[in-house]
N, C-alpha and C. Protein backbone atom coordinates (compact mmCIF):
# COMPACT_ATOMS: atom_id res chain seq x y z
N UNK A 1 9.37 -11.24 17.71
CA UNK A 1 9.50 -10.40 16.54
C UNK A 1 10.00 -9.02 16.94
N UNK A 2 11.18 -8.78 17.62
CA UNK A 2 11.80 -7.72 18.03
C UNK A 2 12.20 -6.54 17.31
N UNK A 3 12.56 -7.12 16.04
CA UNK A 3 13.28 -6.13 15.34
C UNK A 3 12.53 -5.16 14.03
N UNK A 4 11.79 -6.00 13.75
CA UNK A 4 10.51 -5.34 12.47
C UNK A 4 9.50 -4.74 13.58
N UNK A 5 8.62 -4.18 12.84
CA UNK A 5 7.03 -4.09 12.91
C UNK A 5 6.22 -5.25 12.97
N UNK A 6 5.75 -5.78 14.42
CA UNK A 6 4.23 -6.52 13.97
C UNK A 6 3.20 -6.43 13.35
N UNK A 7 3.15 -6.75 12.30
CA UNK A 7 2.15 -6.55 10.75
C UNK A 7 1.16 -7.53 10.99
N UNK A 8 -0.26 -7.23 11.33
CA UNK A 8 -1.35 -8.29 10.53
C UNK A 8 -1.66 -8.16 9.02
N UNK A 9 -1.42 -9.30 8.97
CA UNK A 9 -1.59 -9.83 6.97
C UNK A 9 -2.86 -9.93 6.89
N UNK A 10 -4.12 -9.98 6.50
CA UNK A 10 -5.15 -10.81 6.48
C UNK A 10 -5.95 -10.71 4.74
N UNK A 11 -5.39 -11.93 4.24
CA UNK A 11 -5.69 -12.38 3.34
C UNK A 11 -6.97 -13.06 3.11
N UNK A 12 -7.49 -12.50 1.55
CA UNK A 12 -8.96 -13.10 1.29
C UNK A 12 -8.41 -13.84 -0.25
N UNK A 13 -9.07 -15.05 0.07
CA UNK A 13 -8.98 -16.00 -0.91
C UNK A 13 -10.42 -16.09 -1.73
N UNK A 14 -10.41 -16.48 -2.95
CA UNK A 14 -11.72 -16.82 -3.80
C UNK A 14 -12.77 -17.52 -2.79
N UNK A 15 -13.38 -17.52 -2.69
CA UNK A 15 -14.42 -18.82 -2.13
C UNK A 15 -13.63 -19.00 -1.46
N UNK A 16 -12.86 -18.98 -0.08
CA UNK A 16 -12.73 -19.65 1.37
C UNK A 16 -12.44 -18.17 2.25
N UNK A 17 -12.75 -18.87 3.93
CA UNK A 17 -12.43 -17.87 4.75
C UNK A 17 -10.90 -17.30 4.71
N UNK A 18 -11.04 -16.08 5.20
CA UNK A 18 -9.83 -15.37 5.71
C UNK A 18 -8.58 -15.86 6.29
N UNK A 19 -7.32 -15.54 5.58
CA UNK A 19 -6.13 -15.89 6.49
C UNK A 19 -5.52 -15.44 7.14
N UNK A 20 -4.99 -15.10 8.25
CA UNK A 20 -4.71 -13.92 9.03
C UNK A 20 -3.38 -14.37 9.89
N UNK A 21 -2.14 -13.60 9.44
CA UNK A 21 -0.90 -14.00 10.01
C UNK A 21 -0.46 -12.55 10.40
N UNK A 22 -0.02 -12.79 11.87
CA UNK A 22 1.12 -11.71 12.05
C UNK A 22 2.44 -11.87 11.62
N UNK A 23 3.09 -10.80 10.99
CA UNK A 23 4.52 -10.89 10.85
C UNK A 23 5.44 -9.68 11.32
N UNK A 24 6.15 -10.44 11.16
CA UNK A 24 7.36 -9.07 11.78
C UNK A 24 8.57 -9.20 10.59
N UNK A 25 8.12 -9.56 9.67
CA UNK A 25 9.33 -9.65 8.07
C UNK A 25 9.33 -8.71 7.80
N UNK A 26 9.09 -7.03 7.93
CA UNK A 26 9.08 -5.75 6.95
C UNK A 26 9.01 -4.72 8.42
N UNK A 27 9.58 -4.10 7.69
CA UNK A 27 9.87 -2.61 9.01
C UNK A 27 8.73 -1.85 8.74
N UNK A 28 7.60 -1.90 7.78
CA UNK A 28 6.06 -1.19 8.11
C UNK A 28 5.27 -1.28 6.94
N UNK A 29 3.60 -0.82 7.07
CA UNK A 29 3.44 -1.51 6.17
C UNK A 29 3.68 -1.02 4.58
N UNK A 30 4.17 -0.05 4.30
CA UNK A 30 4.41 -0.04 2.74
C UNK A 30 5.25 -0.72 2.34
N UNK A 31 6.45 -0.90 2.88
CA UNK A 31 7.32 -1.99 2.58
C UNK A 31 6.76 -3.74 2.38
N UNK A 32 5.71 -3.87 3.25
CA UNK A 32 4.54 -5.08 3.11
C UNK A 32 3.97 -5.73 2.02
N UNK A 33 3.32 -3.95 1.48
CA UNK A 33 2.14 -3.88 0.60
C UNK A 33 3.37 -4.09 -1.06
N UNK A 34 4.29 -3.22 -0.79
CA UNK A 34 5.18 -3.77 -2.16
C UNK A 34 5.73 -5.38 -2.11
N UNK A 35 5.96 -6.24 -1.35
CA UNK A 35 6.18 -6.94 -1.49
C UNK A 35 5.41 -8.03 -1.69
N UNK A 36 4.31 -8.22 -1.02
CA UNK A 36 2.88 -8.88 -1.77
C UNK A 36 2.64 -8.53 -3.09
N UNK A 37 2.88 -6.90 -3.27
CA UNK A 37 2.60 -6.71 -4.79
C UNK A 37 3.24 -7.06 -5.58
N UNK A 38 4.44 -7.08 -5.23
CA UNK A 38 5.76 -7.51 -6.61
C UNK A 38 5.52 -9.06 -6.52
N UNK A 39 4.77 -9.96 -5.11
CA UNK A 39 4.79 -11.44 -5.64
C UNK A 39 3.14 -11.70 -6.38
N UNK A 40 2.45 -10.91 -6.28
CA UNK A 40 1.07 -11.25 -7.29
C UNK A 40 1.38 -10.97 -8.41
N UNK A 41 2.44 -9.53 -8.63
CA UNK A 41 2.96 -9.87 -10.24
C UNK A 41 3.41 -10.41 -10.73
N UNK A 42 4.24 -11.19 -10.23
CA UNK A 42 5.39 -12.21 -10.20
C UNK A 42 5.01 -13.61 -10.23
N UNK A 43 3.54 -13.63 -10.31
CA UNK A 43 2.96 -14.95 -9.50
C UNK A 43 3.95 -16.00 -9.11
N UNK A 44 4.25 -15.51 -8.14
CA UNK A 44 4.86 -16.59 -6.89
C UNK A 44 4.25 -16.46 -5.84
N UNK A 45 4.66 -17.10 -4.65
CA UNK A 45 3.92 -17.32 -3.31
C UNK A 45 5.06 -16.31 -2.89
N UNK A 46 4.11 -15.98 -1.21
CA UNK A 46 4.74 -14.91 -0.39
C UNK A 46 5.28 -15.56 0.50
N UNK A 47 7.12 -15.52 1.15
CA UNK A 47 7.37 -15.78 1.73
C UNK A 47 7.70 -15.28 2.87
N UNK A 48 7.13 -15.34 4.42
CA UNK A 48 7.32 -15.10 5.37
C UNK A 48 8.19 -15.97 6.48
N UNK A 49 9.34 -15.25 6.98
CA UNK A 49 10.22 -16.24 7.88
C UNK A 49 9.69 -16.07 9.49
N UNK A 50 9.50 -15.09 9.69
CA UNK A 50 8.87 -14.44 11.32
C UNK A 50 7.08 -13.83 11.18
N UNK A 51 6.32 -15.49 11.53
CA UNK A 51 4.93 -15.44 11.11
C UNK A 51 4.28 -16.30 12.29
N UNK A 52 3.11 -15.56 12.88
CA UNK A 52 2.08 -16.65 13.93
C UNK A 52 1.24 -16.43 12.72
N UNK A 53 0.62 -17.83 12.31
CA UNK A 53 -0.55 -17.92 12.06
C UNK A 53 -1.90 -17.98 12.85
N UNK A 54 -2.66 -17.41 12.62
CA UNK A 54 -3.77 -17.36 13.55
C UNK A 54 -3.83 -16.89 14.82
N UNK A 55 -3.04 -15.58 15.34
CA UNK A 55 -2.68 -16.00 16.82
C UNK A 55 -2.09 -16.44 17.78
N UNK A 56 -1.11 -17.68 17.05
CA UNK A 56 -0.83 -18.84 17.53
C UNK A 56 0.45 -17.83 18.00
N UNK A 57 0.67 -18.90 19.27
CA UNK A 57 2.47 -18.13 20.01
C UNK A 57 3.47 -18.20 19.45
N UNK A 58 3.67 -19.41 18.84
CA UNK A 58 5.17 -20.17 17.84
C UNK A 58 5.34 -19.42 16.40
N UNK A 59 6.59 -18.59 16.88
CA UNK A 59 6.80 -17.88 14.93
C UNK A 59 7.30 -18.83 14.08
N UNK A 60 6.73 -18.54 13.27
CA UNK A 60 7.03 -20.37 12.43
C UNK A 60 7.61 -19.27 10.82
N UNK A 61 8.33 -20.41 9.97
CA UNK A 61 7.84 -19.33 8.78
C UNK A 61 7.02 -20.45 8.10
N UNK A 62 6.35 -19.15 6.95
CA UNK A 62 5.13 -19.43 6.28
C UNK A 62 5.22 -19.17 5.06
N UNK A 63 4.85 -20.13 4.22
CA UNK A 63 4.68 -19.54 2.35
C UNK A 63 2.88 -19.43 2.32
N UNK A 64 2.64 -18.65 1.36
CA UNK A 64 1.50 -18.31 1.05
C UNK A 64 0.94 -18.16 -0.06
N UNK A 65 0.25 -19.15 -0.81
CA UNK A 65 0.40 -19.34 -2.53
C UNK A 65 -0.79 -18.05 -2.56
N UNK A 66 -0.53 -16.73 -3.06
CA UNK A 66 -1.31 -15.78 -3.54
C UNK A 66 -1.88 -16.44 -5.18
N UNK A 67 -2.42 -17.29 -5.67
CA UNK A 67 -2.74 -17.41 -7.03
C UNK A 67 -4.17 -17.02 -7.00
N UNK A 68 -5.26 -17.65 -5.78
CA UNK A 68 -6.51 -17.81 -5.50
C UNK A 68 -6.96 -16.46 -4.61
N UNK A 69 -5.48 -15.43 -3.97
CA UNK A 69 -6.16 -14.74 -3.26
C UNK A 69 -6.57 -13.18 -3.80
N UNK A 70 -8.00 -12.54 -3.69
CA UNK A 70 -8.27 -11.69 -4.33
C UNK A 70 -7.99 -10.67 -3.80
N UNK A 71 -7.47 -9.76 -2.02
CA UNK A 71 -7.48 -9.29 -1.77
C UNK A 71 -6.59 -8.92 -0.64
N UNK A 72 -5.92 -8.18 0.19
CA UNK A 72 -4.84 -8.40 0.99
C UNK A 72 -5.31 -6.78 1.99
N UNK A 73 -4.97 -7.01 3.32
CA UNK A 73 -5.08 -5.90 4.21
C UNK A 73 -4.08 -6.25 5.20
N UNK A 74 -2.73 -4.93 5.21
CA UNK A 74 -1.95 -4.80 5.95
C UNK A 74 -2.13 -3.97 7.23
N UNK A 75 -1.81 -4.18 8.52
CA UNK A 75 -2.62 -3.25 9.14
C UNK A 75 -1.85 -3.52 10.46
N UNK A 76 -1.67 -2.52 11.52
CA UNK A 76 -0.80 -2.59 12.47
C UNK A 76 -1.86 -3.02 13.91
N UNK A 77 -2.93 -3.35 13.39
CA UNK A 77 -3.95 -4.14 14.39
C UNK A 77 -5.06 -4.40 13.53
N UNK A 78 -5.66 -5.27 14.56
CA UNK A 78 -6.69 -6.69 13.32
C UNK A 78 -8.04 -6.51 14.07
N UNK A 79 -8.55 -5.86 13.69
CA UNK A 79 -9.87 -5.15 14.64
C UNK A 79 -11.06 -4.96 12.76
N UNK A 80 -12.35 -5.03 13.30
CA UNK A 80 -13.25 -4.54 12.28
C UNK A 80 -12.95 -2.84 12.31
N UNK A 81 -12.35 -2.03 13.37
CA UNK A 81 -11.95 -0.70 12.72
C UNK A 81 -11.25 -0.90 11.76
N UNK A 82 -10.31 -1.61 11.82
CA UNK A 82 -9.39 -1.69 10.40
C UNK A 82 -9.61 -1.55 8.94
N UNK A 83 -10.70 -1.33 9.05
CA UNK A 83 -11.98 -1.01 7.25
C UNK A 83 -11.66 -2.27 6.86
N UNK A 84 -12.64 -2.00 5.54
CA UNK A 84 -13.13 -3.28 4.56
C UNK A 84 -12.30 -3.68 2.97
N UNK A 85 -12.21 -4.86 3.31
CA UNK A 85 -11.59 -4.93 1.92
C UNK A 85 -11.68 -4.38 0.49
N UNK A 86 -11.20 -3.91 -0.15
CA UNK A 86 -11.44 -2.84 -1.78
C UNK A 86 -12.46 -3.95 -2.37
């Protein structure tokens, strides 16, 4: 992911655990945070092309059906400093 910002996503869904993808799709995070926002208004899913899920080494891309998720934290590291969800 050379050319963006490495972004942790970490998404909270209704009733299930946390989803947590790095991406490198957006040059930082406000550019992030509008684009999650314009797809919860939009209700569509979020599409990511340059994404590890979980950690994982392989950038894969990823869709992400936001319908169920209540909450979203963009953040340039994935640590409990990172504060708490709104």
């Amino acid at each position: 992911m050379p050319d963006n910002v490495a972004l942790i996503i970490r998404f909270h869904p209704v009733g299930g655990e946390d989803v947590s993808v790095m991406s490198g799709d957006f040059d930082g995070e406000p550019e992030a945070l509008e684009a999650i926002a314009r797809a919860v208004d939009e209700r569509r899913s979020l599409v990511l092309t340059r994404a590890r899920y979980d950690r994982e080494t392989d950038v894969n891309g990823v869709v992400i059906n936001l319908a169920n998720v209540v909450s979203v934290r963009v953040s340039k590291t994935d640590s409990a400093e990172a504060g708490q969800y709104l």
